[in-house]
PDB file of N, CA and C in Angstrom:
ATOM      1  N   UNK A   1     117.740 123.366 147.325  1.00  0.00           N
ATOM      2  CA  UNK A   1     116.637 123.720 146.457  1.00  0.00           C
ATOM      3  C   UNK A   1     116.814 123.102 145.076  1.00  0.00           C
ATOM      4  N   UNK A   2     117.775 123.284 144.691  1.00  0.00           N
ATOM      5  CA  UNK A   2     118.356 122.811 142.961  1.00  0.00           C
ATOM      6  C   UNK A   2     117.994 121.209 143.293  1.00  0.00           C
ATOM      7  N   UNK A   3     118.719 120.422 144.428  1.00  0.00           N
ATOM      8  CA  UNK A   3     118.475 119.307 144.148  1.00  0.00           C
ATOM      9  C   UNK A   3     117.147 118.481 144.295  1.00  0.00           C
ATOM     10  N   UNK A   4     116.451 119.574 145.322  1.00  0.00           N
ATOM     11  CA  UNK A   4     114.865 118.634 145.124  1.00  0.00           C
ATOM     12  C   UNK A   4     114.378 119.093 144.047  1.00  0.00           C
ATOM     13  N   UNK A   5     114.886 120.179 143.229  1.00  0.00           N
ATOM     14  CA  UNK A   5     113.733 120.085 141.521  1.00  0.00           C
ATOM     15  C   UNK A   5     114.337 119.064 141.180  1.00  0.00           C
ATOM     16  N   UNK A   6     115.794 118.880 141.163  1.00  0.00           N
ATOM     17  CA  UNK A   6     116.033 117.693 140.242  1.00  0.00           C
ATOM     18  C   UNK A   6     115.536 116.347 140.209  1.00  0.00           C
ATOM     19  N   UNK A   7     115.385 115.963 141.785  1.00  0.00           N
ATOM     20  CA  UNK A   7     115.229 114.951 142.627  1.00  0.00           C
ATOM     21  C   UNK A   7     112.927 114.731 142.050  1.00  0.00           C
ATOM     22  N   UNK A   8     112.598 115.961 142.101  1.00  0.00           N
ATOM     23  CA  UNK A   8     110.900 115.844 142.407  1.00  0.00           C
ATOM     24  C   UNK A   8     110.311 115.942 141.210  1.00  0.00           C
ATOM     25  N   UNK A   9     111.353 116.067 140.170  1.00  0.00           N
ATOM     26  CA  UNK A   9     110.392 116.582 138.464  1.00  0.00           C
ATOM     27  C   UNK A   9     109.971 116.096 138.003  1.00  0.00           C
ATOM     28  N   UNK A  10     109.099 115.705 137.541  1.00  0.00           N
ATOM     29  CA  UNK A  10     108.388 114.448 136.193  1.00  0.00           C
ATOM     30  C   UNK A  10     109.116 114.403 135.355  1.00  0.00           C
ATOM     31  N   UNK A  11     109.817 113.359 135.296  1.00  0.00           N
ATOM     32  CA  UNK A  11     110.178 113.392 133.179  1.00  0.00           C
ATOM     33  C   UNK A  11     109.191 113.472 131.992  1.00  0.00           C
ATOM     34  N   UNK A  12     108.981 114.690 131.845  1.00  0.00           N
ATOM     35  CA  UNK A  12     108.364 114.833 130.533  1.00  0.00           C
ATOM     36  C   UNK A  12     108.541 114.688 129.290  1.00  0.00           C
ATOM     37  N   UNK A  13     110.338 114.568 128.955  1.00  0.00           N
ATOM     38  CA  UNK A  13     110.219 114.616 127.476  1.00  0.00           C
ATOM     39  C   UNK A  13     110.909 112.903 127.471  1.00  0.00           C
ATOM     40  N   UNK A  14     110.594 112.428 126.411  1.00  0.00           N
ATOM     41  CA  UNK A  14     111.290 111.361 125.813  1.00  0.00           C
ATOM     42  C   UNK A  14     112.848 110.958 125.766  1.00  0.00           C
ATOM     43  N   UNK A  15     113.227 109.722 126.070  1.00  0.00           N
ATOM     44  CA  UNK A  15     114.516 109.464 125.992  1.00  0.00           C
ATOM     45  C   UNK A  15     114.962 109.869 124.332  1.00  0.00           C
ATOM     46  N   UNK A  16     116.135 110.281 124.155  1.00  0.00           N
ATOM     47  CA  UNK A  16     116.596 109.980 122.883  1.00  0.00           C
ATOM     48  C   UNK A  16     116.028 111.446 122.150  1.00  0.00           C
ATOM     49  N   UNK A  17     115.938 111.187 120.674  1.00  0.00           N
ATOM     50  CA  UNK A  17     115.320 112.550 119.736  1.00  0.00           C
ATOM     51  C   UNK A  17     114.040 112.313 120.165  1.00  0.00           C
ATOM     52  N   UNK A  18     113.730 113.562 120.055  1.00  0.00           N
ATOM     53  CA  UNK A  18     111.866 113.900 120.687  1.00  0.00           C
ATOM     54  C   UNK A  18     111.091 113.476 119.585  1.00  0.00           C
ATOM     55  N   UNK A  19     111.476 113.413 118.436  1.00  0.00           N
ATOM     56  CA  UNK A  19     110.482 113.279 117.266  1.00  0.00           C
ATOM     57  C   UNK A  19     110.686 111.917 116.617  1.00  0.00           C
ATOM     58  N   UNK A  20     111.477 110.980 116.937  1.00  0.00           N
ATOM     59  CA  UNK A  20     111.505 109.874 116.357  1.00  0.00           C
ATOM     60  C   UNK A  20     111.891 108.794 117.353  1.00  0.00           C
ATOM     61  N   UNK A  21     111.473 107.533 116.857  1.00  0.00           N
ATOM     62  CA  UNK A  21     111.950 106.471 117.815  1.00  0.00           C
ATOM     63  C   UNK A  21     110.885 106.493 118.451  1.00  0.00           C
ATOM     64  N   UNK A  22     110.684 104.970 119.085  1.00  0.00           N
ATOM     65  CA  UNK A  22     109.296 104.703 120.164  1.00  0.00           C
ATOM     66  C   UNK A  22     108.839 105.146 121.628  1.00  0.00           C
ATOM     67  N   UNK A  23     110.296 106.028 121.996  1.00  0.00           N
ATOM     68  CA  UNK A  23     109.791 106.971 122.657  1.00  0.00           C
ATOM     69  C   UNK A  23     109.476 108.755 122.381  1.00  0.00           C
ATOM     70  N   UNK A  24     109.124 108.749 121.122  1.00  0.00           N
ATOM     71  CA  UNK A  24     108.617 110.059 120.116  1.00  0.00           C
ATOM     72  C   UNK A  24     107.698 110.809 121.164  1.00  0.00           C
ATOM     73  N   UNK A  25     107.599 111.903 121.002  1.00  0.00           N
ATOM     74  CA  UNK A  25     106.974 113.067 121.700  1.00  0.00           C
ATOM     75  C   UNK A  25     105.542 113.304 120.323  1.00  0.00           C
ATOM     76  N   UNK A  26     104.772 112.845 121.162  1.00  0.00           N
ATOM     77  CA  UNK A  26     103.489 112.976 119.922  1.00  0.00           C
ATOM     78  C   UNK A  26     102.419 114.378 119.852  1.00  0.00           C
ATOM     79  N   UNK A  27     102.565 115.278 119.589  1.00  0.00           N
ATOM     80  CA  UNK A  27     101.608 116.386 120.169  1.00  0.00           C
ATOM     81  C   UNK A  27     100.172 115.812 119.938  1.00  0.00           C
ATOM     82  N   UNK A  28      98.966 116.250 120.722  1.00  0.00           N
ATOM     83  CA  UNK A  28      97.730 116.006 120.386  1.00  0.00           C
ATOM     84  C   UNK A  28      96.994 117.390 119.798  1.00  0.00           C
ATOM     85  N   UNK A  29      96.537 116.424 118.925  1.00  0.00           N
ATOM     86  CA  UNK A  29      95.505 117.385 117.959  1.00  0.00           C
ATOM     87  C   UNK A  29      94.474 118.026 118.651  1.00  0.00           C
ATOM     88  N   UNK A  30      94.513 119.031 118.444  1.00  0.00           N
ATOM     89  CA  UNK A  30      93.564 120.515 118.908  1.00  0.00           C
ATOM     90  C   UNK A  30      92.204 120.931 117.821  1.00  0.00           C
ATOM     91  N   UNK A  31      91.364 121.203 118.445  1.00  0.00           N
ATOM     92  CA  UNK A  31      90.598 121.847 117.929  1.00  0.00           C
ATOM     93  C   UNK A  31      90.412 122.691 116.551  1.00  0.00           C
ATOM     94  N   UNK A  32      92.015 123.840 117.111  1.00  0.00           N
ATOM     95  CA  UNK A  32      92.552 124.564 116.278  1.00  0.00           C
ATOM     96  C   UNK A  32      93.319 124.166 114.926  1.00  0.00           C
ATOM     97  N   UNK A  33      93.779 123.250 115.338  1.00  0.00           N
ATOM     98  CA  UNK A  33      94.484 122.267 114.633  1.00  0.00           C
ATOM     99  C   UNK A  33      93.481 122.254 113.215  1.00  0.00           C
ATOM    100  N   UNK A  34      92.821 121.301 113.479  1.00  0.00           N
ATOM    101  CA  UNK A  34      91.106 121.103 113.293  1.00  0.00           C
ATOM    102  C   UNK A  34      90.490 122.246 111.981  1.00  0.00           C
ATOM    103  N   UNK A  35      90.704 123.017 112.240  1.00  0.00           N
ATOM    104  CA  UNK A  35      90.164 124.390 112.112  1.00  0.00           C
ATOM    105  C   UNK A  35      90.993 124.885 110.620  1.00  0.00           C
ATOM    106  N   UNK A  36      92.058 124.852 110.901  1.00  0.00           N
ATOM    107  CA  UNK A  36      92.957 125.548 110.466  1.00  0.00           C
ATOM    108  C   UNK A  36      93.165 124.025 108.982  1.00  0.00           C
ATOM    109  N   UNK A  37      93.247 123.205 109.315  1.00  0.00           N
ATOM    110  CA  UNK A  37      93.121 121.994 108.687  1.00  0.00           C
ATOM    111  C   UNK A  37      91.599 122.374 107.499  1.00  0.00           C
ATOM    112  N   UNK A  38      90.833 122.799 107.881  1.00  0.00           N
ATOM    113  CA  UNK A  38      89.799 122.574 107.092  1.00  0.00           C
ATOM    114  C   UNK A  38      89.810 124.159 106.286  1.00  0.00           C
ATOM    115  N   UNK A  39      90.762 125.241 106.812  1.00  0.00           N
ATOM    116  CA  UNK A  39      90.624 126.267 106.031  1.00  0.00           C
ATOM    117  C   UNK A  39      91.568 126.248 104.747  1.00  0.00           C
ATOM    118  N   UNK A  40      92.903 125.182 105.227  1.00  0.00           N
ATOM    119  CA  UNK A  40      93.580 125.132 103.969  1.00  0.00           C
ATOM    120  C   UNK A  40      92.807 124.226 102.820  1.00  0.00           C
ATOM    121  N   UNK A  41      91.812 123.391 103.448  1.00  0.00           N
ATOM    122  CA  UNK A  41      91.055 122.477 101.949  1.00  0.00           C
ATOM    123  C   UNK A  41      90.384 123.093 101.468  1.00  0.00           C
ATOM    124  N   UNK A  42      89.708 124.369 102.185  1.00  0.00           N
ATOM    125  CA  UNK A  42      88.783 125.396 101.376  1.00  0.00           C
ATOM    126  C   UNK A  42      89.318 126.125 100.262  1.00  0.00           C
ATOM    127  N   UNK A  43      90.604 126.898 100.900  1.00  0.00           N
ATOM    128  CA  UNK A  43      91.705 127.774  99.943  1.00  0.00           C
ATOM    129  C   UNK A  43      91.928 126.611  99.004  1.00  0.00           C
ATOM    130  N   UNK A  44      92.160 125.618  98.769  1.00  0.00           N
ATOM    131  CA  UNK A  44      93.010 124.834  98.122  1.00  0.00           C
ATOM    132  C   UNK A  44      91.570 124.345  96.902  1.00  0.00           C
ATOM    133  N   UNK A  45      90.286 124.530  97.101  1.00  0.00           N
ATOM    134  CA  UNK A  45      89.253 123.920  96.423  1.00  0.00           C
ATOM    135  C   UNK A  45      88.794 124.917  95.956  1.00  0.00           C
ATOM    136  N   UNK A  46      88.707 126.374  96.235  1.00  0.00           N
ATOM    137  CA  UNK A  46      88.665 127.740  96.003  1.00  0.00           C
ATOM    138  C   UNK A  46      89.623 127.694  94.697  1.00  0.00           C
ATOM    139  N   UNK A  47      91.174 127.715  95.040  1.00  0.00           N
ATOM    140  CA  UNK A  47      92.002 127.476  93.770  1.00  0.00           C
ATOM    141  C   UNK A  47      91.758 126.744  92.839  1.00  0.00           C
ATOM    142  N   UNK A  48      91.023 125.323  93.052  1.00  0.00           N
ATOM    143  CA  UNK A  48      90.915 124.137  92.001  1.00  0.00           C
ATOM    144  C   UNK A  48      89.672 124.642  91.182  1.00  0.00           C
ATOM    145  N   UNK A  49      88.934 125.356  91.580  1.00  0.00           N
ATOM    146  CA  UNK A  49      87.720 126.264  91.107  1.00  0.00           C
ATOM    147  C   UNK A  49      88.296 126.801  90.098  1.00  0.00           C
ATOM    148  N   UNK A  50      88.967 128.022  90.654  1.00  0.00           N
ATOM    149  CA  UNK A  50      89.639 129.020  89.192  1.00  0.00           C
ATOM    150  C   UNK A  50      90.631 128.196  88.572  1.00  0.00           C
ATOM    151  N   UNK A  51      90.878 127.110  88.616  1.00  0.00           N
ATOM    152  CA  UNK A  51      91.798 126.683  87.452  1.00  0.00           C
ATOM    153  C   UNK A  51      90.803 125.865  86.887  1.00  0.00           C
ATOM    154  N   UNK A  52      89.872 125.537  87.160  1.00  0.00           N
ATOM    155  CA  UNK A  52      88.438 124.831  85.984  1.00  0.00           C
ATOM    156  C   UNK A  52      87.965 125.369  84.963  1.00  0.00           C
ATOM    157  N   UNK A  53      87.929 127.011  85.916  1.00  0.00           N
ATOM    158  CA  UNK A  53      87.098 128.185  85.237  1.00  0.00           C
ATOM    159  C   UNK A  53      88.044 129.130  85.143  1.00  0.00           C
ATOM    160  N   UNK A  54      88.812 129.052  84.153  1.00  0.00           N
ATOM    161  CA  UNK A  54      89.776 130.476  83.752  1.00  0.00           C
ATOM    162  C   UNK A  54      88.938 131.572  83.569  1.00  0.00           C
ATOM    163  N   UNK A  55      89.387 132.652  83.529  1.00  0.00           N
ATOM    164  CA  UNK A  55      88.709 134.141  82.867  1.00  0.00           C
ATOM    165  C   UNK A  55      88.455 134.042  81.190  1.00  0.00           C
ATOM    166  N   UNK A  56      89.862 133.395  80.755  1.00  0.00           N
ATOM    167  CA  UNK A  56      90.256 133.372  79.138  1.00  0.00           C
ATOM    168  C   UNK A  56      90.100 132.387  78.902  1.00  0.00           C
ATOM    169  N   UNK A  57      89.309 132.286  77.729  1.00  0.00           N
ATOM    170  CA  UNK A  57      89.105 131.036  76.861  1.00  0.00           C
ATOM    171  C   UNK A  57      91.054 130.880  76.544  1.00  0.00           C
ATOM    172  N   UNK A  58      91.067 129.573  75.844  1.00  0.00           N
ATOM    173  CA  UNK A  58      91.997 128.870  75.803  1.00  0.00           C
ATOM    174  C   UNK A  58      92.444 130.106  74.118  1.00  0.00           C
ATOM    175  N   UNK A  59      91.896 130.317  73.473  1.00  0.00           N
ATOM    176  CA  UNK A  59      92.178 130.996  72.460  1.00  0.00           C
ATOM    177  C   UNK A  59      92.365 132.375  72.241  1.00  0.00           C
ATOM    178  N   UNK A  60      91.642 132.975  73.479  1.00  0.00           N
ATOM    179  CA  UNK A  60      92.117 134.238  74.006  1.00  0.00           C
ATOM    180  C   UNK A  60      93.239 134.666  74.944  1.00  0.00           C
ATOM    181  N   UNK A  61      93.611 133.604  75.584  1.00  0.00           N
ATOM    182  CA  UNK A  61      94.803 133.340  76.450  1.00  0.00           C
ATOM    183  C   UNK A  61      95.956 133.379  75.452  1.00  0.00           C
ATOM    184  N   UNK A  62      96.138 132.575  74.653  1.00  0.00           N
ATOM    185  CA  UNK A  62      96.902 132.814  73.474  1.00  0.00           C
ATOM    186  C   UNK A  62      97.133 133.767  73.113  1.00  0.00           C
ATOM    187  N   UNK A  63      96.072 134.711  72.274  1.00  0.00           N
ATOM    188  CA  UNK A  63      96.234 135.749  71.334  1.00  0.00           C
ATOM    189  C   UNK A  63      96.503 136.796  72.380  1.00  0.00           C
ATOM    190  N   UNK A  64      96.469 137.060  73.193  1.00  0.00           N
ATOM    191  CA  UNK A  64      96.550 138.479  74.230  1.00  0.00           C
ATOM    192  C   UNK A  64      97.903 139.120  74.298  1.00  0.00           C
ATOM    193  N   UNK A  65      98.722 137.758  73.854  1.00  0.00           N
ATOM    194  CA  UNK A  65     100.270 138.625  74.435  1.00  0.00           C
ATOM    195  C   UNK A  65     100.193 139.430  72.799  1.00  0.00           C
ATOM    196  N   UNK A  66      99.850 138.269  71.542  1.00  0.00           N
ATOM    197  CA  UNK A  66     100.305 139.317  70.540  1.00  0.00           C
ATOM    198  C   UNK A  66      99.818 140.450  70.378  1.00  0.00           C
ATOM    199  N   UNK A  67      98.428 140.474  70.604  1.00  0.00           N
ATOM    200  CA  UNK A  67      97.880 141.990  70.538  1.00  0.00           C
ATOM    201  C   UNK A  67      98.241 142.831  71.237  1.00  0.00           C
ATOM    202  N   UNK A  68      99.490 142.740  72.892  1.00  0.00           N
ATOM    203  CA  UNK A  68     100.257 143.980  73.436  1.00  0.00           C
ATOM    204  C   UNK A  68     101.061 143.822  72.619  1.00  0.00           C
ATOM    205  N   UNK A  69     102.020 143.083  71.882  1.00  0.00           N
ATOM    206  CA  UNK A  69     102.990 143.154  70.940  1.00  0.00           C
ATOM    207  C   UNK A  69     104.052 142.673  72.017  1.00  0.00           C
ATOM    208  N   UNK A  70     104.003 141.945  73.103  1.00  0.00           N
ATOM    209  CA  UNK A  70     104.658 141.068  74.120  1.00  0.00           C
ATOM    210  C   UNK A  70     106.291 140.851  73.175  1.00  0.00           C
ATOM    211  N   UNK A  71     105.867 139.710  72.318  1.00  0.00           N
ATOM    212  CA  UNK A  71     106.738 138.934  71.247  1.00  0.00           C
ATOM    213  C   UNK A  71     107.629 139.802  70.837  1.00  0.00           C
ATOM    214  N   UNK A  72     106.992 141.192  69.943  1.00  0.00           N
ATOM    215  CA  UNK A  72     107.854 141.974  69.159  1.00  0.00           C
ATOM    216  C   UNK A  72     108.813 142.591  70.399  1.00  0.00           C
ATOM    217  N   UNK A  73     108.327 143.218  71.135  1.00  0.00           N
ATOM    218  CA  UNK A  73     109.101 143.797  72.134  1.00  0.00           C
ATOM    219  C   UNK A  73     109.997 143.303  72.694  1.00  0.00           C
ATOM    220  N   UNK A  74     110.156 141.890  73.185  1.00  0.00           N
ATOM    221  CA  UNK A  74     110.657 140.917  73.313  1.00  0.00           C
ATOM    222  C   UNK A  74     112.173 140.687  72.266  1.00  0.00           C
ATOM    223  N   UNK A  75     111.524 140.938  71.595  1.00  0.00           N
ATOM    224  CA  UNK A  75     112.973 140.634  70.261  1.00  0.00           C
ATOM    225  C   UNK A  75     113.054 141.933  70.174  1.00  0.00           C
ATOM    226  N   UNK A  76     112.595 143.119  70.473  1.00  0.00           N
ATOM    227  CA  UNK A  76     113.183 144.711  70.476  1.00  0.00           C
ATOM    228  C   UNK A  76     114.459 144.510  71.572  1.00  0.00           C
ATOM    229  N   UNK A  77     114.163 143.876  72.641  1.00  0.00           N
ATOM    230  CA  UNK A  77     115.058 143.810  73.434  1.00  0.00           C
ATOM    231  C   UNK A  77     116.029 143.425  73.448  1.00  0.00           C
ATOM    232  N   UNK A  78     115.945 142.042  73.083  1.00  0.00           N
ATOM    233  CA  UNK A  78     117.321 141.325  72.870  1.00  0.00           C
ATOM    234  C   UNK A  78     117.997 141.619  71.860  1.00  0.00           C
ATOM    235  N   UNK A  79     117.530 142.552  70.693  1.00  0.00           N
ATOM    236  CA  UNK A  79     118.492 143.253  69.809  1.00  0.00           C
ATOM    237  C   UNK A  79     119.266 144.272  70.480  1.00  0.00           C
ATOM    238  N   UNK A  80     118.363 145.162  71.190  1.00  0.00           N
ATOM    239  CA  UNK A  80     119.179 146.207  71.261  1.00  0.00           C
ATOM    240  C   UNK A  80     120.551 145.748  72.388  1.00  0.00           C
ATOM    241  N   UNK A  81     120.076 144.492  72.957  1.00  0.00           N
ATOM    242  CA  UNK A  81     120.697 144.235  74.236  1.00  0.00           C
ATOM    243  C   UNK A  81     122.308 143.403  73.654  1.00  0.00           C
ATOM    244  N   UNK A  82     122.404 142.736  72.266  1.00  0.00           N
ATOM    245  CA  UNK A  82     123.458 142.845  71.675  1.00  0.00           C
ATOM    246  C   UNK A  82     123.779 143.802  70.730  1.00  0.00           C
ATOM    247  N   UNK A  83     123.429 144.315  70.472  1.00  0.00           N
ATOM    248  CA  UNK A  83     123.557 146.043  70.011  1.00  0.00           C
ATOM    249  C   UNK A  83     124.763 146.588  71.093  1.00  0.00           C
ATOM    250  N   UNK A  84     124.395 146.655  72.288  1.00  0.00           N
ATOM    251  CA  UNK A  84     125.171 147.281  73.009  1.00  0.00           C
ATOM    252  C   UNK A  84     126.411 146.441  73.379  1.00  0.00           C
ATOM    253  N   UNK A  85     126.312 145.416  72.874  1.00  0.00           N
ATOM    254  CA  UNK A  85     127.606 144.812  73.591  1.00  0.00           C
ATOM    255  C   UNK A  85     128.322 144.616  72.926  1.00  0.00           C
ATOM    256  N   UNK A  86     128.339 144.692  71.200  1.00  0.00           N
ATOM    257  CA  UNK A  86     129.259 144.544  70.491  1.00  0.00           C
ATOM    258  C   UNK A  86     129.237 146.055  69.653  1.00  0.00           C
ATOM    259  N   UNK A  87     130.583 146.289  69.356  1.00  0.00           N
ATOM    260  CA  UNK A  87     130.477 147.511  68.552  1.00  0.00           C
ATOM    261  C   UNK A  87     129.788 147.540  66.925  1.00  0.00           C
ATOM    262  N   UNK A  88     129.402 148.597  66.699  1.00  0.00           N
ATOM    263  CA  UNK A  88     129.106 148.676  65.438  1.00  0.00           C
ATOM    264  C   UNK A  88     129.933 147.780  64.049  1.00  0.00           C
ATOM    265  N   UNK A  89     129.106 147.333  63.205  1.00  0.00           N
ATOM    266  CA  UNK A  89     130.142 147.109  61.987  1.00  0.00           C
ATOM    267  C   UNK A  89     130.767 148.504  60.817  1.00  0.00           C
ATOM    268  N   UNK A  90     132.056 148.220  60.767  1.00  0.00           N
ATOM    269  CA  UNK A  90     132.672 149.477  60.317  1.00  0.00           C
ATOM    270  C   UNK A  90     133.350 148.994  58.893  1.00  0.00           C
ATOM    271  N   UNK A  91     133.049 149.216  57.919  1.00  0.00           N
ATOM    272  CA  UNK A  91     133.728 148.917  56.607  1.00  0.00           C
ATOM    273  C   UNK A  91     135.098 149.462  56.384  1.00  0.00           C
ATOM    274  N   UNK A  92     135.241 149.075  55.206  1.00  0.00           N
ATOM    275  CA  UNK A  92     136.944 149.586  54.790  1.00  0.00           C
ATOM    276  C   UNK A  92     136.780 151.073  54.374  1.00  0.00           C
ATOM    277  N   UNK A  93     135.258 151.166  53.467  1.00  0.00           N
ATOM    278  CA  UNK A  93     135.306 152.496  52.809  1.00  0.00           C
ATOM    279  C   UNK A  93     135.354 153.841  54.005  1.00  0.00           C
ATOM    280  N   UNK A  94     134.469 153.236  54.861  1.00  0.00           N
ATOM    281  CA  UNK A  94     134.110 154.011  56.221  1.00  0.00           C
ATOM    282  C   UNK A  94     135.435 154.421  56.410  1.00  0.00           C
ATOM    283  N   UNK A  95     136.326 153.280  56.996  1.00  0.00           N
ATOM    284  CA  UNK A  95     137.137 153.663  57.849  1.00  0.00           C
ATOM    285  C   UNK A  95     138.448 154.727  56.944  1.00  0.00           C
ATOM    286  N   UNK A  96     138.543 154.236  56.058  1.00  0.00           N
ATOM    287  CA  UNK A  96     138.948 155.566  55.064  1.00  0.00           C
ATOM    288  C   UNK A  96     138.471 156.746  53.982  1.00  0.00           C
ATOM    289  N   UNK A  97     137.363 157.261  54.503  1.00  0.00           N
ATOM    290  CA  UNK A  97     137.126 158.358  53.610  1.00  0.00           C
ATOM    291  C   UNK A  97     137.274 159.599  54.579  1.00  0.00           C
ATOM    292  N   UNK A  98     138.205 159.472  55.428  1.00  0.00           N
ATOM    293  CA  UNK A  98     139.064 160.914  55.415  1.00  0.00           C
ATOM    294  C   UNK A  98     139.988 161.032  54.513  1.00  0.00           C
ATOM    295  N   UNK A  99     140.519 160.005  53.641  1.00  0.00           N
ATOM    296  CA  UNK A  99     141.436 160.051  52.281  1.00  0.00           C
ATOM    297  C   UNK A  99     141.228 160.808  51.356  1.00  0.00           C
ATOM    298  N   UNK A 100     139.508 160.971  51.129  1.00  0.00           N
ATOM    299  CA  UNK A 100     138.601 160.832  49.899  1.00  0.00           C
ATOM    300  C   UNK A 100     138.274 162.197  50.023  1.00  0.00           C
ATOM    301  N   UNK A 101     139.647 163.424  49.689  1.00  0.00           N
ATOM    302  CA  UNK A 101     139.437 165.204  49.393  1.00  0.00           C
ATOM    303  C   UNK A 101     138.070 165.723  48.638  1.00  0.00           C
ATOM    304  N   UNK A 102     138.036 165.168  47.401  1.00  0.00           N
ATOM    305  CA  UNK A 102     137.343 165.092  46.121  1.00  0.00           C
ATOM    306  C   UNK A 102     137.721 164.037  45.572  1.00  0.00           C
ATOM    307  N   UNK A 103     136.479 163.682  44.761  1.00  0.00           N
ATOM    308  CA  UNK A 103     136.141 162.810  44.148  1.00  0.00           C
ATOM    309  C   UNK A 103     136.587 162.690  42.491  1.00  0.00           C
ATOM    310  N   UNK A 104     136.914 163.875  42.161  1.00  0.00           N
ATOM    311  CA  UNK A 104     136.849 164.100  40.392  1.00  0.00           C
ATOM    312  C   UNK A 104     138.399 163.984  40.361  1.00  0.00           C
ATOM    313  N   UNK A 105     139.007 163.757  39.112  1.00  0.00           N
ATOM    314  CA  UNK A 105     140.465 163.434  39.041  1.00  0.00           C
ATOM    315  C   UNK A 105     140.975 164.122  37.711  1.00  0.00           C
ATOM    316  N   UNK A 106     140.596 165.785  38.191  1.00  0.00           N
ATOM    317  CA  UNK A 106     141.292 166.659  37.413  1.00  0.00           C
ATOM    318  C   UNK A 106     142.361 167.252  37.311  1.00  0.00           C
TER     319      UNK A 106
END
């Protein structure tokens, strides 16, 4: 049995890699193919649409982040974010006025 499939099969695929070389395995184009081909130029001309026609003028696109205060917040952050990583600055007087009983020198 094994040897008449081997013996009776069509060679179907190509000598060598299936996808390259002159005996390449070529699929034929479908319908679907077809189809599916013409829905990505729609999506894709749909997109080229809204990037013609933004929502925001070019000057309102701009100004929007400052009026949430985007920017300031922005630098709120990265302060506090070395804030935390380095300790406070501590002076000389600081670090000794547990010395400092009273002040008057009676």
């Amino acid at each position: 049995m094994k040897l008449s499939v081997v013996l009776l099969r069509r060679n179907l695929l190509p000598n060598g890699h299936l996808f390259r070389g002159k005996d390449r395995l070529v699929k034929k184009v479908e319908l679907k193919h077809l189809r599916q081909l013409q829905r990505d130029l729609e999506i894709e001309e749909q997109n080229m649409y809204y990037l013609r026609h933004p929502y925001l003028t070019a000057d309102e696109s701009a100004g929007h982040s400052k009026a949430l205060g985007k920017q300031d917040a922005r630098k709120e952050r990265l302060v506090d974010s070395t804030r935390r990583m380095f300790k406070n600055d501590v002076t000389l007087y600081e670090r000794l006025s547990h010395l400092r009983v009273k002040e008057s020198w009676d």
